[in-house]
Each structure stands twice: as C-alpha cells, then as structure tokens.
N, C-alpha and C. Protein backbone atom coordinates (compact mmCIF):
# COMPACT_ATOMS: atom_id res chain seq x y z
N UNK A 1 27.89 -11.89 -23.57
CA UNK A 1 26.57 -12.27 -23.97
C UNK A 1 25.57 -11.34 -23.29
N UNK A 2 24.85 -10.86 -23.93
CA UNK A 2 23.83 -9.99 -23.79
C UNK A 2 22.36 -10.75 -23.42
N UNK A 3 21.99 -10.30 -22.58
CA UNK A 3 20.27 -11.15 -21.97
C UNK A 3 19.24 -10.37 -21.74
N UNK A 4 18.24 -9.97 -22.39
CA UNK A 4 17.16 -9.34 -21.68
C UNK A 4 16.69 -10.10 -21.12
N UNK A 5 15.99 -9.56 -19.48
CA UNK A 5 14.83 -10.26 -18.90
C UNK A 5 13.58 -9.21 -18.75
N UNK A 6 12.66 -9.73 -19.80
CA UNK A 6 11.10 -8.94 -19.47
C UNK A 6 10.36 -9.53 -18.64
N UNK A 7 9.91 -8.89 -17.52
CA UNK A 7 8.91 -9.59 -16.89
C UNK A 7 7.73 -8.57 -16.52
N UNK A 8 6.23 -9.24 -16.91
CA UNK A 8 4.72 -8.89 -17.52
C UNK A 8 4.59 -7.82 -16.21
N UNK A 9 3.14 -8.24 -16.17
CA UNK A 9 2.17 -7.70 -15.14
C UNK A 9 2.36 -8.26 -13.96
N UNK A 10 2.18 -7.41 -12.77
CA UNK A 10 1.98 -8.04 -10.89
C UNK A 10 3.65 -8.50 -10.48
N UNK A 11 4.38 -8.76 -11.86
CA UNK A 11 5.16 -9.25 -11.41
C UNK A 11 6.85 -8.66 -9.97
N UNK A 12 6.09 -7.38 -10.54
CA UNK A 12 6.73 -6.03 -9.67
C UNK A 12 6.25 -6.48 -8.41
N UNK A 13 5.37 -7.31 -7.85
CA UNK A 13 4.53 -7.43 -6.37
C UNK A 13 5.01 -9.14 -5.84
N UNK A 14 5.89 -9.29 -7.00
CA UNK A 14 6.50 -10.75 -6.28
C UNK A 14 6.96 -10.28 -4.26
N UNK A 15 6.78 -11.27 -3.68
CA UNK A 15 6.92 -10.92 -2.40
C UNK A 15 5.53 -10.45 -1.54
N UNK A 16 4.33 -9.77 -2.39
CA UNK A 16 3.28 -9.30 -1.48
C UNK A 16 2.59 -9.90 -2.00
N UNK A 17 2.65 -10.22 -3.44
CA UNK A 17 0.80 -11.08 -3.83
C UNK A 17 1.53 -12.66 -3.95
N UNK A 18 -0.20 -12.99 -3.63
CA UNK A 18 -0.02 -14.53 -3.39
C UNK A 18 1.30 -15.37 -3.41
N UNK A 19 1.41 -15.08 -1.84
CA UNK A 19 2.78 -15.56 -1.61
C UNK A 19 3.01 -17.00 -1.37
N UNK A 20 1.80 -17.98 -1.25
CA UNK A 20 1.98 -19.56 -0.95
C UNK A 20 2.30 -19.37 -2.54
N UNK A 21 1.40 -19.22 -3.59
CA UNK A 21 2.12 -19.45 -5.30
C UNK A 21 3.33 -18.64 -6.03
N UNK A 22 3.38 -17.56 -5.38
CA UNK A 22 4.85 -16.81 -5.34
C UNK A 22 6.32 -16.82 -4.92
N UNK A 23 6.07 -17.25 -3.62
CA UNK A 23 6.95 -17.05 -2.06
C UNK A 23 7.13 -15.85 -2.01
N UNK A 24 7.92 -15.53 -0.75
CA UNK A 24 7.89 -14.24 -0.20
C UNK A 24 9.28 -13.70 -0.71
N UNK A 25 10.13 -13.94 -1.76
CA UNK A 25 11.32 -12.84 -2.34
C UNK A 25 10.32 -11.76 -2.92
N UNK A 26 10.66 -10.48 -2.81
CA UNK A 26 10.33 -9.33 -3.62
C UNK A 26 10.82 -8.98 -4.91
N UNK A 27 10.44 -8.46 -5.54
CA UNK A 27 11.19 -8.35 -7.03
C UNK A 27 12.54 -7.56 -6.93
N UNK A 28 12.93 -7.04 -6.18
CA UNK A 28 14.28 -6.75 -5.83
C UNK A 28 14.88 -7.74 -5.78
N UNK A 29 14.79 -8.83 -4.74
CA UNK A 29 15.34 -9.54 -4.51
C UNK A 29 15.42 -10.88 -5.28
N UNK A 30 14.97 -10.63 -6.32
CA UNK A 30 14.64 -11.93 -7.97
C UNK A 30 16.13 -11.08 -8.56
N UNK A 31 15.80 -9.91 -8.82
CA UNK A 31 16.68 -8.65 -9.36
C UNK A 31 18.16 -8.84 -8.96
N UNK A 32 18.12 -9.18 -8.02
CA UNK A 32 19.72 -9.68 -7.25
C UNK A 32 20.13 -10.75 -7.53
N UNK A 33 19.33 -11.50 -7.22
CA UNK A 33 19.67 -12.68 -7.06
C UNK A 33 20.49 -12.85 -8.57
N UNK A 34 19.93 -12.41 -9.83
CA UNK A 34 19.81 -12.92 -10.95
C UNK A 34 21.01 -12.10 -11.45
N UNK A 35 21.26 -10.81 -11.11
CA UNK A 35 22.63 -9.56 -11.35
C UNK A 35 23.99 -10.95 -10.64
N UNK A 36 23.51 -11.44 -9.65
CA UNK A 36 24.49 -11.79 -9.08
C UNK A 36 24.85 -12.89 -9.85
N UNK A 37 24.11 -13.74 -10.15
CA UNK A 37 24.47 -14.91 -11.13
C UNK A 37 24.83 -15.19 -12.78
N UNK A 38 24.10 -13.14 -13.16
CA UNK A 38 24.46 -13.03 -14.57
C UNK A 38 26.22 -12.75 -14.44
N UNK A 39 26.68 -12.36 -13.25
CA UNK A 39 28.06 -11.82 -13.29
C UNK A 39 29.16 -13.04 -13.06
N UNK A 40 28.39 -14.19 -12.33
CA UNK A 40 29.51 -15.13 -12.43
C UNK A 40 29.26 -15.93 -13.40
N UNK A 41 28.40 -16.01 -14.78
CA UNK A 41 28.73 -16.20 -16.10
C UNK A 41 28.62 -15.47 -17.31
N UNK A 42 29.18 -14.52 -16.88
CA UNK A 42 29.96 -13.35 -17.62
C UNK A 42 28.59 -12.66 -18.38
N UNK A 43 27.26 -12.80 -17.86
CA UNK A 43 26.53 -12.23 -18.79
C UNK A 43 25.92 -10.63 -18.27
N UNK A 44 25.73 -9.85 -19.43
CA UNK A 44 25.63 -8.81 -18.89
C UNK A 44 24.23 -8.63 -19.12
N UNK A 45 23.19 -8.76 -18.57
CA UNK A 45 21.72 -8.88 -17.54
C UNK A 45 21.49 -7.84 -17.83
N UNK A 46 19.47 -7.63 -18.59
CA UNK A 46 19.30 -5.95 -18.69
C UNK A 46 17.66 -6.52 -18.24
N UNK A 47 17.33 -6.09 -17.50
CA UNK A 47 16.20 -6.12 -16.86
C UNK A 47 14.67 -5.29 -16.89
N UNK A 48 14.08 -5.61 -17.50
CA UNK A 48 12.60 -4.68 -18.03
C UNK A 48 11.04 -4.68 -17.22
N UNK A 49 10.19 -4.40 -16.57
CA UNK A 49 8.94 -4.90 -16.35
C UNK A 49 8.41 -3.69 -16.64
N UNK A 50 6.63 -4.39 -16.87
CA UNK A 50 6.14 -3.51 -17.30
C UNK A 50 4.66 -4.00 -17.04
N UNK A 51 3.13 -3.23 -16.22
CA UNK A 51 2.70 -3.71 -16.24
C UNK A 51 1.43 -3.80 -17.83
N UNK A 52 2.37 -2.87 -18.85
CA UNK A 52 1.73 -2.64 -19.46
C UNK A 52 2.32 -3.65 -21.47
N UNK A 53 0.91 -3.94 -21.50
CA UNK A 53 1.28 -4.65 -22.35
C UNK A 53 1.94 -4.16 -24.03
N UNK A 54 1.89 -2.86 -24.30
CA UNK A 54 2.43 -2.23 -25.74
C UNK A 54 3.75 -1.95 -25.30
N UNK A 55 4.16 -1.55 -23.48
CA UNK A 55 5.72 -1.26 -23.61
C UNK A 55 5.91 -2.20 -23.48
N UNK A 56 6.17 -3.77 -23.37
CA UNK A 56 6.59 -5.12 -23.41
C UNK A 56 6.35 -5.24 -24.91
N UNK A 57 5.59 -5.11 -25.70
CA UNK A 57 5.89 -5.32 -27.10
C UNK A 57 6.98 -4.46 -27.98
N UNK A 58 6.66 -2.80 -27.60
CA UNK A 58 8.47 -1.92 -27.68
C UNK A 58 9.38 -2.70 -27.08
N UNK A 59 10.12 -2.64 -25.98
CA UNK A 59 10.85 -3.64 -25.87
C UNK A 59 11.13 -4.56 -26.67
N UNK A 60 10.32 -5.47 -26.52
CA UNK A 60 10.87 -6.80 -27.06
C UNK A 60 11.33 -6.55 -28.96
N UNK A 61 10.56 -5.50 -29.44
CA UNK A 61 10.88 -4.67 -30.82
C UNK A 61 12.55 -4.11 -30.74
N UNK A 62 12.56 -3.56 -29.51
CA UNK A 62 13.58 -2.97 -29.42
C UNK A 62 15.20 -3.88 -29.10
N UNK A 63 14.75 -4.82 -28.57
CA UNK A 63 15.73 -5.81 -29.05
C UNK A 63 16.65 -6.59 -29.91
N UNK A 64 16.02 -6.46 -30.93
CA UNK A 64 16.13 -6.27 -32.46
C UNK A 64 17.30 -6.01 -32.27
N UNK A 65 17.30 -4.31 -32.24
CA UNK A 65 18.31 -3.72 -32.84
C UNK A 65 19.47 -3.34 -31.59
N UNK A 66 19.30 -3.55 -30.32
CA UNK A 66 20.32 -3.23 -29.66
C UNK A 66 21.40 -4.11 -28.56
N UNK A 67 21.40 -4.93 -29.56
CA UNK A 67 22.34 -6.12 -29.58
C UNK A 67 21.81 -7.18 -28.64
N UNK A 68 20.84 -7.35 -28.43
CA UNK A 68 20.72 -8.03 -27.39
C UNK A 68 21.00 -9.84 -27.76
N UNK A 69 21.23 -10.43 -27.62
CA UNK A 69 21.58 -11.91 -27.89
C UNK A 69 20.61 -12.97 -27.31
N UNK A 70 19.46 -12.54 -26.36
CA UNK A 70 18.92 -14.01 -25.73
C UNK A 70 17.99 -12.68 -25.19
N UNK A 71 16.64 -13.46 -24.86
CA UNK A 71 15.72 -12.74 -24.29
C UNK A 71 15.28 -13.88 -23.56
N UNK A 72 15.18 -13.88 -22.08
CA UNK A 72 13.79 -14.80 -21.10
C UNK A 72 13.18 -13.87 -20.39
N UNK A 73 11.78 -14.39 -20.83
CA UNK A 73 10.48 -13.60 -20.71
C UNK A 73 9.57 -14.03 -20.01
N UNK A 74 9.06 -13.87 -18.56
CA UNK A 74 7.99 -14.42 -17.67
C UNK A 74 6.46 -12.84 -18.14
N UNK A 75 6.03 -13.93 -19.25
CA UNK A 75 5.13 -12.45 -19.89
C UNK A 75 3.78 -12.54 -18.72
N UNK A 76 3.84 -12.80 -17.58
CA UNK A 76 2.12 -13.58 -16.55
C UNK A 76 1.36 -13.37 -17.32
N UNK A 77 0.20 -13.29 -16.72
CA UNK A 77 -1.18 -13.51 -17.26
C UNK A 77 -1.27 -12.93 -18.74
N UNK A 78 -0.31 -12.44 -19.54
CA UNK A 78 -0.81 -11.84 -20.74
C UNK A 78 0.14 -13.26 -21.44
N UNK A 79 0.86 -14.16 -20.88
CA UNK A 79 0.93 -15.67 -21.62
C UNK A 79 -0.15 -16.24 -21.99
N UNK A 80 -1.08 -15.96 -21.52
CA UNK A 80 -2.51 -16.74 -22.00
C UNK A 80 -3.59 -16.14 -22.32
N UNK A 81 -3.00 -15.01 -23.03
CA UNK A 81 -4.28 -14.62 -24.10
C UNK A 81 -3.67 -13.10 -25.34
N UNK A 82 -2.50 -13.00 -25.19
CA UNK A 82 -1.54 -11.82 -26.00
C UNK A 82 -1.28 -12.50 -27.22
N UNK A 83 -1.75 -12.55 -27.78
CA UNK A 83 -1.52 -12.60 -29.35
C UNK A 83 -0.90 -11.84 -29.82
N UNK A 84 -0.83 -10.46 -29.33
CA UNK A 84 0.57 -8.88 -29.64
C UNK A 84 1.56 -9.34 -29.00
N UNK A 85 1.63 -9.59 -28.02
CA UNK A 85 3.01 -9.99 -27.19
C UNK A 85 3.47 -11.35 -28.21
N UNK A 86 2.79 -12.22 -28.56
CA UNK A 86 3.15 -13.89 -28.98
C UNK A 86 3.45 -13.02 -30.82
N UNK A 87 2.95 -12.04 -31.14
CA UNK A 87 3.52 -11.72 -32.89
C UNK A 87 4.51 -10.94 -32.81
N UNK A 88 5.22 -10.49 -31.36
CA UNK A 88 6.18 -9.42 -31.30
C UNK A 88 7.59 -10.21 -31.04
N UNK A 89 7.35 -11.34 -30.38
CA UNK A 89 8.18 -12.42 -29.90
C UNK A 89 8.29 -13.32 -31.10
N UNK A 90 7.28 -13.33 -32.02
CA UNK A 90 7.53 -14.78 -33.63
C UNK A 90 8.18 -13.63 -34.31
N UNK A 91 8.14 -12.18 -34.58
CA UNK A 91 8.65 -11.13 -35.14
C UNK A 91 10.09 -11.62 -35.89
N UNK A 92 10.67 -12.07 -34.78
CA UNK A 92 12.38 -12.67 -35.43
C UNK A 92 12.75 -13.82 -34.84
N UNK A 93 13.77 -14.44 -35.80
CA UNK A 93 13.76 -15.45 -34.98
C UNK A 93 15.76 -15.52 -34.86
N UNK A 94 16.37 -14.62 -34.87
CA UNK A 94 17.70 -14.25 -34.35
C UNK A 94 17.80 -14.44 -33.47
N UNK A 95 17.05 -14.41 -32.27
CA UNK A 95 17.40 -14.37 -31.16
C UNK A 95 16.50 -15.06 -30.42
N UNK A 96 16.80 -15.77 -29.61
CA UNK A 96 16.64 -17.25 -28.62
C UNK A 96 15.93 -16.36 -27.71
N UNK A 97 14.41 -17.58 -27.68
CA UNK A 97 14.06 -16.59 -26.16
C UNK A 97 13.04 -18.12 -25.49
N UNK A 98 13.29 -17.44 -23.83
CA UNK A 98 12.94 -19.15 -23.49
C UNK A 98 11.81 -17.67 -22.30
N UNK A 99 10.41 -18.65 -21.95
CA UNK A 99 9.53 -17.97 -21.21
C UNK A 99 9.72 -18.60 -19.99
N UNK A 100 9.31 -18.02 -18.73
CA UNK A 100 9.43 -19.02 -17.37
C UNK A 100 8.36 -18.41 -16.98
N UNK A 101 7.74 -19.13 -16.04
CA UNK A 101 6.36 -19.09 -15.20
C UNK A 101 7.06 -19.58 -13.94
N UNK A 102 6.88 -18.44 -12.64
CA UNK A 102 7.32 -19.14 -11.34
C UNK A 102 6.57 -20.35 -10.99
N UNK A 103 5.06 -20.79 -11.06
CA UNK A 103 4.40 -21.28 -10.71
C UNK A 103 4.37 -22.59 -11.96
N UNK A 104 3.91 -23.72 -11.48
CA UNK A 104 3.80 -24.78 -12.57
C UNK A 104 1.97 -24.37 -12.90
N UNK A 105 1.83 -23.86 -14.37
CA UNK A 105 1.17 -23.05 -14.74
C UNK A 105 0.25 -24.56 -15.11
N UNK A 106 0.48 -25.34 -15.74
CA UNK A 106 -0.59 -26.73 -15.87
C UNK A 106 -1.42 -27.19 -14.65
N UNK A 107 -0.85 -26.98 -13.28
CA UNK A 107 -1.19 -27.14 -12.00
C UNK A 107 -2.32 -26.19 -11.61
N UNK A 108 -2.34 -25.04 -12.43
CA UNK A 108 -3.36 -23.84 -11.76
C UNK A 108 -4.93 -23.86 -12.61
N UNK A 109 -5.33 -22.39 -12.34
CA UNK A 109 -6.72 -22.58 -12.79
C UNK A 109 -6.38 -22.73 -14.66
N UNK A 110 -7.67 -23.27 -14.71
CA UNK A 110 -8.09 -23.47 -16.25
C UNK A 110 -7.58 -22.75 -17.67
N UNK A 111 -8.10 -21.11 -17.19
CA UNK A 111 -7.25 -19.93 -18.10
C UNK A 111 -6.21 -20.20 -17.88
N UNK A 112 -5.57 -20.52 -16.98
CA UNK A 112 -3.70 -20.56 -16.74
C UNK A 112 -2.85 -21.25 -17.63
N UNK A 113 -3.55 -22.38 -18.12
CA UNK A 113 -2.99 -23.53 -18.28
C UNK A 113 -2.58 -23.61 -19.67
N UNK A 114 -2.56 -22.94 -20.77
CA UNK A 114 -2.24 -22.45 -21.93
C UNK A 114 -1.79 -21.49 -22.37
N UNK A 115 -0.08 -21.73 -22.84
CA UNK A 115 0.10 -20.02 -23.15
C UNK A 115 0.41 -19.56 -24.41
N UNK A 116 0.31 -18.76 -25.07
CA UNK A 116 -0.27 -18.33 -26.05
C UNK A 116 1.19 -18.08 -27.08
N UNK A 117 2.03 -17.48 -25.72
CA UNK A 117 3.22 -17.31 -26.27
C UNK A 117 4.59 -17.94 -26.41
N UNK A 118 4.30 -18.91 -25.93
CA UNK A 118 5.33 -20.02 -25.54
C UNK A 118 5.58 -21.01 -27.17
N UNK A 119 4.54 -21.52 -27.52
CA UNK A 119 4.59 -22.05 -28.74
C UNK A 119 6.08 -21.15 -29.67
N UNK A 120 6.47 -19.88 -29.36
CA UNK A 120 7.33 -19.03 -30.61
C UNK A 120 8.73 -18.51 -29.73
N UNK A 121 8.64 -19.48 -28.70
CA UNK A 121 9.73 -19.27 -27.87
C UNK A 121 10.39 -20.34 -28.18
N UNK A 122 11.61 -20.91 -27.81
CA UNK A 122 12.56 -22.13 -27.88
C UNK A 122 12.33 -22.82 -27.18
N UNK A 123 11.46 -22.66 -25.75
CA UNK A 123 11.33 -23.20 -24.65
C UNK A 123 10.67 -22.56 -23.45
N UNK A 124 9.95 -23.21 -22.43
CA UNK A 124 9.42 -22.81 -21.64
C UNK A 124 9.74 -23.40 -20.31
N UNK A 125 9.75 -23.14 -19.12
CA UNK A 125 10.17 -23.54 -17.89
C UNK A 125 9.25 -23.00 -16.62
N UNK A 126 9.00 -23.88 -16.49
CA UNK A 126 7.18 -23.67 -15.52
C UNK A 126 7.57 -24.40 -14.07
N UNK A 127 7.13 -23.79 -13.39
CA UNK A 127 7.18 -24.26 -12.01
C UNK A 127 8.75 -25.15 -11.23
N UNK A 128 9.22 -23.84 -11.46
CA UNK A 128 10.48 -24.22 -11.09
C UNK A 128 10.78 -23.24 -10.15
N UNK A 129 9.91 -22.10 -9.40
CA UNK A 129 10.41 -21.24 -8.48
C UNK A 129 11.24 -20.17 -9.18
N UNK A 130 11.64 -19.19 -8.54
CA UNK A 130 12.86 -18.25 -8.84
C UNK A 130 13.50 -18.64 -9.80
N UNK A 131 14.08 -19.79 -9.36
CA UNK A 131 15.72 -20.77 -10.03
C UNK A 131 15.31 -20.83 -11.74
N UNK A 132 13.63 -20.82 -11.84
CA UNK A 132 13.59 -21.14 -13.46
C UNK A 132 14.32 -20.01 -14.37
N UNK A 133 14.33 -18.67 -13.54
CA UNK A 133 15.02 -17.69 -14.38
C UNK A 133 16.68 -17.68 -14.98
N UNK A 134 17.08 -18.38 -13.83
CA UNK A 134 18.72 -19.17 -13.70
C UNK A 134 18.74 -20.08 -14.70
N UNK A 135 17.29 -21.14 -14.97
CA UNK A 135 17.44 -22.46 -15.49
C UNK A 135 17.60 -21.50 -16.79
N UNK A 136 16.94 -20.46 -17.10
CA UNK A 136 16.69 -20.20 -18.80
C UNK A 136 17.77 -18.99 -18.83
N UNK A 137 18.36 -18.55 -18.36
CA UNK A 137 19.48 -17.93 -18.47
C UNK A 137 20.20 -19.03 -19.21
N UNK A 138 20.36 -20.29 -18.50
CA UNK A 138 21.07 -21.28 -18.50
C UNK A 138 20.98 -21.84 -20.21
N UNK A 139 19.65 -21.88 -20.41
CA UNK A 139 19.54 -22.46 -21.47
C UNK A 139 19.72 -21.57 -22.99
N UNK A 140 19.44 -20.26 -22.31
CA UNK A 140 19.85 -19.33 -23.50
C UNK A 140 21.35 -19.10 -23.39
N UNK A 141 22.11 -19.75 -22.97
CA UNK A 141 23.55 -19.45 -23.24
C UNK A 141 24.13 -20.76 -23.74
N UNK A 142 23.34 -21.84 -23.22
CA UNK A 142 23.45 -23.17 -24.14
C UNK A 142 23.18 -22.96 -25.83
N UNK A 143 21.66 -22.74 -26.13
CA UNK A 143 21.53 -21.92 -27.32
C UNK A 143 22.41 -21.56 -28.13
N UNK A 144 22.70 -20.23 -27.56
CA UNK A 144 23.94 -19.67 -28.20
C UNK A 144 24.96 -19.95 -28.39
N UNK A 145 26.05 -20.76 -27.24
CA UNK A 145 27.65 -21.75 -27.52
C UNK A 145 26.92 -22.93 -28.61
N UNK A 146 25.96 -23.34 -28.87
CA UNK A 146 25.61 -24.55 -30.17
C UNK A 146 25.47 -23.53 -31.29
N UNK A 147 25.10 -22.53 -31.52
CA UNK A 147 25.10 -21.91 -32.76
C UNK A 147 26.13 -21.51 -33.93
C-alpha cells in the first residue's frame, strides 16, 4: 500500500515554532517516527512538504497517476482558506485521503476553526498530537481493506 503524506506551510519548523501548540519533535523527527511505523505495516510512506501552495496542488495532481493509494494531508493554515488546494483534493475521488491538524483546530483562534478542505476528504483528525498522522495512516488502510 502506497501513502502520500503532504504536509503545508511552517510545517518544516515543527519543533521551533510554537512549541506549547506544536511540542518540541522537529519535522525530522515526525519523519521517523512515521518511516518507522509505515514499515511495521507494510506501507511504503512517500513524504512531501511544501511551503508553497501550487507545488502541494502538483503533487497532490501528481498522485493521480503514480500509484499512489491513500493520501493524509496536514494542508496548515492554507486548510482555511485554499479553495485550489480543496479543488485539487475533490479532483478524484479514487483515492482516500484523510487531513490531520496537530492542534485541535476548533480550540484555536477564529480563522482556525474552519477548514475549507476537509469537507472533500473522508475524514479529518484534529488535535490528536503527532499520533493523528498514525491515527490516519490507520484509517486510510482501513479504507482501503473495506473496498
């Protein structure tokens, strides 16, 4: 089983920015954590960030066609207001894609609290720490064994 993980803007600075709503792992160490857990359920993990929002829409285009089977996508701050990112993600619907927010995004400021792109996902997983990336790994391989 094939998984992309895209993850948005800042998200490269996990570990230095706002670390009480972050914690202090670095994006390396999300990167590991997640290699290590795609390998003890056999999934083979392809990993993308970008702080820019047209190569997150390539990508996620590019998925399409190169087999990818499940996409989870922590798109930050462009979840709540990308309408390109949210028509690039409704684009197809072959392939299962669940969004995670480290932070419980209903809990934060006002703009936060709605995301734009979640509605064209299968599912969303908010404030679950790190582990939500595990939880939607989790759930995009559920997904897929029901299909």
């Amino acid at each position: 089983m094939r998984i992309l993980l895209i993850n948005g803007p800042n998200l490269n600075f996990l570990g230095i920015r706002d670390r009480e709503t972050y914690g202090s792992t670095d994006y390396n160490g999300l990167l590991s954590m997640l290699h290590e857990y795609a390998l003890k359920k056999d999934i083979s993990l392809s990993c993308f960030q970008s702080n820019h929002e047209g190569e997150i829409i390539d990508r996620i285009q590019t998925a399409y066609f190169d087999g990818t089977d499940g996409i989870v996508i922590n798109p930050g701050a462009y979840a709540h207001y990308s309408y390109a990112i949210r028509d690039a993600l409704d684009s197809y619907h072959t392939i299962p894609k669940i969004e995670v927010h480290i932070s419980d995004i209903s809990k934060r400021d006002e703009f936060r609290r709605v995301s734009v792109t979640a509605p064209v996902c299968e599912g969303m997983i908010s404030g679950e720490g790190l582990n939500g990336y595990i939880m939607a790994m989790d759930k995009i391989s559920d997904i897929l064994k029901n299909h």
